[in-house]
C-alpha atoms as a PDB file:
ATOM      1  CA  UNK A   1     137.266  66.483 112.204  1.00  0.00           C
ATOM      2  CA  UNK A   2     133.960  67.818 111.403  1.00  0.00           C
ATOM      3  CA  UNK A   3     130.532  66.265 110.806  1.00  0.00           C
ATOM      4  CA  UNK A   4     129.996  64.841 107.420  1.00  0.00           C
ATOM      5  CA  UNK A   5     126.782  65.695 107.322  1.00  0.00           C
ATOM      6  CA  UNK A   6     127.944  69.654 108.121  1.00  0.00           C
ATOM      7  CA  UNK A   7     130.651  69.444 105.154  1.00  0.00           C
ATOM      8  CA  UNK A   8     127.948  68.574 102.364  1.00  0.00           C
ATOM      9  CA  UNK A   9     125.054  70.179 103.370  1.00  0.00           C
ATOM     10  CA  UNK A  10     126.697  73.705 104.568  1.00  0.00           C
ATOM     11  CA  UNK A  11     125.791  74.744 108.215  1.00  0.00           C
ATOM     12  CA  UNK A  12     123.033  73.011 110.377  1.00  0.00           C
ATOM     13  CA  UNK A  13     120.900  75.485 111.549  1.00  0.00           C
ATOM     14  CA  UNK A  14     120.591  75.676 115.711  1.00  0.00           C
ATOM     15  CA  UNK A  15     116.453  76.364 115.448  1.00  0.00           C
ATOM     16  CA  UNK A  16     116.451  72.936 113.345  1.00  0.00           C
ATOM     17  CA  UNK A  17     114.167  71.543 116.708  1.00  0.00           C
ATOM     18  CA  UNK A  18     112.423  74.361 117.248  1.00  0.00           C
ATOM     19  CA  UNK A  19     108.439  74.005 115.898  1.00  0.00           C
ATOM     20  CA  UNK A  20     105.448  76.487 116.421  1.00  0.00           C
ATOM     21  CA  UNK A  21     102.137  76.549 116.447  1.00  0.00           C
ATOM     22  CA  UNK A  22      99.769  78.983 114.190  1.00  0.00           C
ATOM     23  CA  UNK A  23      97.324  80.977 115.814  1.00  0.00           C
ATOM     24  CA  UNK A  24      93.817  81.082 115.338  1.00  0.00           C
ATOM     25  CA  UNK A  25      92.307  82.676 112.457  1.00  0.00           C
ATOM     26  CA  UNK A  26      90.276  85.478 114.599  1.00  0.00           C
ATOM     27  CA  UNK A  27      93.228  86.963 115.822  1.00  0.00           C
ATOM     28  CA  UNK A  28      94.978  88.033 112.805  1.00  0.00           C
ATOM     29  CA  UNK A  29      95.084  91.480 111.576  1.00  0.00           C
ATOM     30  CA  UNK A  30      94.204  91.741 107.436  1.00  0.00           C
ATOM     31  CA  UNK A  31      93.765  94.239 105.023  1.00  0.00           C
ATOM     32  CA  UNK A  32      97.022  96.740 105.652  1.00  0.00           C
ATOM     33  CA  UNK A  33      97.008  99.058 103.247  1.00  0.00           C
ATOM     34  CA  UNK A  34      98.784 102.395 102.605  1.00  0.00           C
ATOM     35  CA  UNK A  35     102.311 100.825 105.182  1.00  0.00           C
ATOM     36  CA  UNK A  36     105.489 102.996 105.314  1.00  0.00           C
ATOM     37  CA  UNK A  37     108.169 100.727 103.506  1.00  0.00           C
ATOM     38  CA  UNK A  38     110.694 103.613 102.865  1.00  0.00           C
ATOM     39  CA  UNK A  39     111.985 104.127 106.831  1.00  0.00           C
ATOM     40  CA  UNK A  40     115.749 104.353 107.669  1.00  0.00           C
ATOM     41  CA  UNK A  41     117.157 101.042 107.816  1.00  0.00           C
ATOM     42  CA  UNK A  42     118.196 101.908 111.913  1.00  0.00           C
ATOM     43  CA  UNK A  43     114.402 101.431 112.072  1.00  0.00           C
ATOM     44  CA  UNK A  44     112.115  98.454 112.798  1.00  0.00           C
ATOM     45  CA  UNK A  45     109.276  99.965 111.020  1.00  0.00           C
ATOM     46  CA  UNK A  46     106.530  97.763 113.119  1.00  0.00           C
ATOM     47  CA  UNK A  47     106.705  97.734 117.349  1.00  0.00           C
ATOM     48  CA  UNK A  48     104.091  95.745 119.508  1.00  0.00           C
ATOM     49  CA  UNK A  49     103.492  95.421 122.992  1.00  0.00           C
ATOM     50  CA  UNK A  50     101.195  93.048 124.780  1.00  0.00           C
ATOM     51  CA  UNK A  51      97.972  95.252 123.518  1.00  0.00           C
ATOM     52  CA  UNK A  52      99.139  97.498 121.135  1.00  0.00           C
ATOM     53  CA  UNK A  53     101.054  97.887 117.970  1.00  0.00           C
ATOM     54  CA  UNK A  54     102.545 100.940 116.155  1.00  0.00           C
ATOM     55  CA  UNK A  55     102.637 101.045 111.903  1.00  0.00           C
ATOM     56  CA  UNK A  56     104.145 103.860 110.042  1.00  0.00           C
ATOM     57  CA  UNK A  57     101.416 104.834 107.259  1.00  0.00           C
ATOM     58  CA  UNK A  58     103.281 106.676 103.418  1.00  0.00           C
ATOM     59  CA  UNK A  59     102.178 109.871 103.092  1.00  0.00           C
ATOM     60  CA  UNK A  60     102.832 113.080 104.475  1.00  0.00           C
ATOM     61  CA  UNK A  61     102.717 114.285 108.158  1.00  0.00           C
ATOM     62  CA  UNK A  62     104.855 111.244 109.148  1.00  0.00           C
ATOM     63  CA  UNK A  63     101.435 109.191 110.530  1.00  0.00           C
ATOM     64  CA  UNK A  64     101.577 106.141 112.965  1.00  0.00           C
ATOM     65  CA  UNK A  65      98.295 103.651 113.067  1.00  0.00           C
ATOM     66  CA  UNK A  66      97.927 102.314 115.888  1.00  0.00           C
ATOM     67  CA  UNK A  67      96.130  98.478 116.264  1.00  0.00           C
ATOM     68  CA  UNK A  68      94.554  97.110 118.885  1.00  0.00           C
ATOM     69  CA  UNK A  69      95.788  93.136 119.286  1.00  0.00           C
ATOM     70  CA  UNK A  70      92.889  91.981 121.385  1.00  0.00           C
ATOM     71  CA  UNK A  71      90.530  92.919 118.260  1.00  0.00           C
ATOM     72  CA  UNK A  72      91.918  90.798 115.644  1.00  0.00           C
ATOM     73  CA  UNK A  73      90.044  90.654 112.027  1.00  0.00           C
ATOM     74  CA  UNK A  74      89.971  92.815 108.452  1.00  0.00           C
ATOM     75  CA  UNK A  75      91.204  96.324 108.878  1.00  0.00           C
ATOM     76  CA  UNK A  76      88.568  98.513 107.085  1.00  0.00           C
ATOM     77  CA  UNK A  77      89.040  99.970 103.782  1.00  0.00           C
ATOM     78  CA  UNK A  78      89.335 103.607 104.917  1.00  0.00           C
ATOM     79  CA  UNK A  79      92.079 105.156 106.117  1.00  0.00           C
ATOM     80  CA  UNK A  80      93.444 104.215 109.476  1.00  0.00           C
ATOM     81  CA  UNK A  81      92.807 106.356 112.481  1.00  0.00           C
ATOM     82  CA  UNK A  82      96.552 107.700 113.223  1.00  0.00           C
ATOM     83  CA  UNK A  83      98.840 110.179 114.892  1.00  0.00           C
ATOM     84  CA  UNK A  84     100.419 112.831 113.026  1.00  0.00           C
ATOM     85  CA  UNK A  85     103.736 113.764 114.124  1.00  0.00           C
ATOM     86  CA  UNK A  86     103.590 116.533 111.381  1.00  0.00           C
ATOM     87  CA  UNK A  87     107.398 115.803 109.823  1.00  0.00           C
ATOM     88  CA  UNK A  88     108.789 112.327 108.256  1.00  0.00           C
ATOM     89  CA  UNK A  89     109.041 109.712 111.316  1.00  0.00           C
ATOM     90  CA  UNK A  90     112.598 108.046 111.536  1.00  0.00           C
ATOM     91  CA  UNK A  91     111.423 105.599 114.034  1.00  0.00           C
ATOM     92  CA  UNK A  92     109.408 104.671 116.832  1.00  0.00           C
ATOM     93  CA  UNK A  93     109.305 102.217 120.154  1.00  0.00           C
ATOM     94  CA  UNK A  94     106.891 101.565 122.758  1.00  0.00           C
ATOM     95  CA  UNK A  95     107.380 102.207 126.786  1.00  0.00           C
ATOM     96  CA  UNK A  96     108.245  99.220 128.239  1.00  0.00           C
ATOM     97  CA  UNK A  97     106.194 100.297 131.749  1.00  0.00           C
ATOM     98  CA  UNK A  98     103.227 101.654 130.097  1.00  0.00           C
ATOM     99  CA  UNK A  99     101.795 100.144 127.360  1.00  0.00           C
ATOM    100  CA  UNK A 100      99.895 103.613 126.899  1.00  0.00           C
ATOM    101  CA  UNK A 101     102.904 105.552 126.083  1.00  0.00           C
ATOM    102  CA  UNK A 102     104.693 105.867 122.247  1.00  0.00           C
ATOM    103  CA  UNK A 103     107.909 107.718 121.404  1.00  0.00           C
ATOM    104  CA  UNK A 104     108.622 108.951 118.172  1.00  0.00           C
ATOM    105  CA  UNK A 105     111.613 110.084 117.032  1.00  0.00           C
ATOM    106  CA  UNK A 106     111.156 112.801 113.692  1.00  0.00           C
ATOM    107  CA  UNK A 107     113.243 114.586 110.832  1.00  0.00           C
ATOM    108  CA  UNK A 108     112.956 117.502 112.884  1.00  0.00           C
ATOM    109  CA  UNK A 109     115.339 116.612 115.821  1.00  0.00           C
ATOM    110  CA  UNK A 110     112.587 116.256 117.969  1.00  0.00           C
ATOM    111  CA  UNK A 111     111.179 113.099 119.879  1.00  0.00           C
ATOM    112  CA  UNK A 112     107.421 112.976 120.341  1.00  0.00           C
ATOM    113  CA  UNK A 113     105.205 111.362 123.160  1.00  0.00           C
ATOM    114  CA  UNK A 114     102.141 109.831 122.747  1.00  0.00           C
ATOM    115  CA  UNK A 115      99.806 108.779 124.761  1.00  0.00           C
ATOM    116  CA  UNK A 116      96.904 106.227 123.668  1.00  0.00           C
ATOM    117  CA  UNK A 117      93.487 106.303 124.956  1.00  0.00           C
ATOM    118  CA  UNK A 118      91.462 103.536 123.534  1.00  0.00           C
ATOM    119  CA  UNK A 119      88.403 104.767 125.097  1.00  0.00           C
ATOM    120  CA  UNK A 120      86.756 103.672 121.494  1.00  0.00           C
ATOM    121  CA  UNK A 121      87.734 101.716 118.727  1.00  0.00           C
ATOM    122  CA  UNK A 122      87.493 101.635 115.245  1.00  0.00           C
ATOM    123  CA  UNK A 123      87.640  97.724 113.992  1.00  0.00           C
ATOM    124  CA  UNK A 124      90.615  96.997 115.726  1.00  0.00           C
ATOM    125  CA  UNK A 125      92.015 100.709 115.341  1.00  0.00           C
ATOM    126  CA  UNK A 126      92.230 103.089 117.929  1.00  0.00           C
ATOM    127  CA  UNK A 127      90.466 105.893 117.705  1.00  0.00           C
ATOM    128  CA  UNK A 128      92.540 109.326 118.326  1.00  0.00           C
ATOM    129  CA  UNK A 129      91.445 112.120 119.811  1.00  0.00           C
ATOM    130  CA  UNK A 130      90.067 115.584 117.566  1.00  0.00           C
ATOM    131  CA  UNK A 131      93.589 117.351 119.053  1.00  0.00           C
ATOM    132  CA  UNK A 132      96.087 114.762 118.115  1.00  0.00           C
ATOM    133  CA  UNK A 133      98.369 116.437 120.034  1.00  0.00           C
ATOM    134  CA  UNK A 134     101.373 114.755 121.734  1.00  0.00           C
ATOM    135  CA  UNK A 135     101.477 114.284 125.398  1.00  0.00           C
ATOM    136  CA  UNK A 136     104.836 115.808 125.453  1.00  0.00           C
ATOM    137  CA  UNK A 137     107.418 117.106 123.405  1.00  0.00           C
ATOM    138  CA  UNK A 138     111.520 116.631 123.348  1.00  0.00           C
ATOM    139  CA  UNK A 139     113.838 119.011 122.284  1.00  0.00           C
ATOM    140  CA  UNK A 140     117.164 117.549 121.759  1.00  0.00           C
ATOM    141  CA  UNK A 141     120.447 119.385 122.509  1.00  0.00           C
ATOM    142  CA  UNK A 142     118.874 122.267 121.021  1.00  0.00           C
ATOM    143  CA  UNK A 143     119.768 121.713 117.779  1.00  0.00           C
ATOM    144  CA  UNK A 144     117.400 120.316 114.105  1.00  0.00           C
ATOM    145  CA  UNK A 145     119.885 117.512 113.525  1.00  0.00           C
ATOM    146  CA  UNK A 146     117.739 114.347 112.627  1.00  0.00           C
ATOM    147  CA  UNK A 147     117.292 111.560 115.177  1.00  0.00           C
ATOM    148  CA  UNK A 148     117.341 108.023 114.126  1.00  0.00           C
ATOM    149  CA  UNK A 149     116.419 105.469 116.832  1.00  0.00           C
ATOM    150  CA  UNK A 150     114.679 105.988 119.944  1.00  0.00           C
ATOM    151  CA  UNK A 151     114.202 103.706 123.242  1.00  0.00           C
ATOM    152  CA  UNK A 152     113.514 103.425 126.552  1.00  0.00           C
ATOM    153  CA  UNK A 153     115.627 102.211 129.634  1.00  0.00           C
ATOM    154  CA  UNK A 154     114.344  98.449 129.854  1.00  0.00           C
ATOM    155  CA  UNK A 155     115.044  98.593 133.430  1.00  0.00           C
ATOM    156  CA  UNK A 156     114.450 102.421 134.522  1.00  0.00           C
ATOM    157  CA  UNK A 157     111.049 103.918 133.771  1.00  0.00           C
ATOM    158  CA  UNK A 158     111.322 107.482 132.321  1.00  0.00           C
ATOM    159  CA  UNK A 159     114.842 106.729 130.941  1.00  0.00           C
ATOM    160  CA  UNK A 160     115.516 107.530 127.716  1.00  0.00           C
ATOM    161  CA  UNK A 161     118.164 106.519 124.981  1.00  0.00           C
ATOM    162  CA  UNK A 162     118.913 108.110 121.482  1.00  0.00           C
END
């Protein structure tokens, strides 16, 4: 026979134990403005790693912000610093063994890698480079069909899934 408690009140939750603590004020990132909300729904449309993390910006040219975590504070109220992948983004992951490198999957059927240098920084934003060109680019199958979700091998380095 079940729990009484379980047949009035509807499921017990399993995280009902589980408490957090908030972090300090200095670390948080404010002030986004201009974020990416239409993305397929296959996508995350935000990916961190230990120093980094990745934000689709609207607009054209499919653009990805990049943040640095270490620099918390207010975002300034200019337009990010960001890589243009130069066709709508359908999503985006970071490389599990280098926290350098960003793949981005486009419209265009191809898969874009980036490679951050955050030699200087912008308030928390990394500054790109006057090329913003892509460290490499992926052809896939030879054929414009769109790809949808990207990632890499969590156990292989330079292994890639699509």
């Amino acid at each position: 026979m079940p729990k009484r408690s379980a047949r009035v009140f509807g499921r017990v939750s399993k995280f009902r134990h589980l408490h957090g603590t908030l972090m300090p004020r200095s670390t948080f990132l404010e002030n986004f403005r201009g974020l990416d909300n239409a993305l397929p729904t296959e996508c995350n449309g935000f990916q961190a790693n230990p120093e980094r993390a990745a934000v689709p910006l609207n607009g054209p040219g499919g653009r990805i912000a990049i943040l640095e975590l270490k620099k918390g504070g207010r975002l300034p109220d200019t337009p990010l610093p960001a890589f243009f992948n130069t066709c709508k983004v359908l999503d985006f992951t970071w490389d599990p063994f280098d926290n350098r490198r960003l793949a981005v999957a486009c419209d265009d059927g191809r898969i874009r890698l980036w490679e951050v240098k955050s030699d200087s920084l912008i308030a928390g934003c990394v500054a790109m480079e006057s090329s913003n060109e892509p460290l490499k680019i992926f052809q896939v199958g030879g054929s414009t069909d769109r790809i949808t979700v990207v990632q890499f091998h969590p156990l292989a380095s330079d292994v890639w899934s699509i």
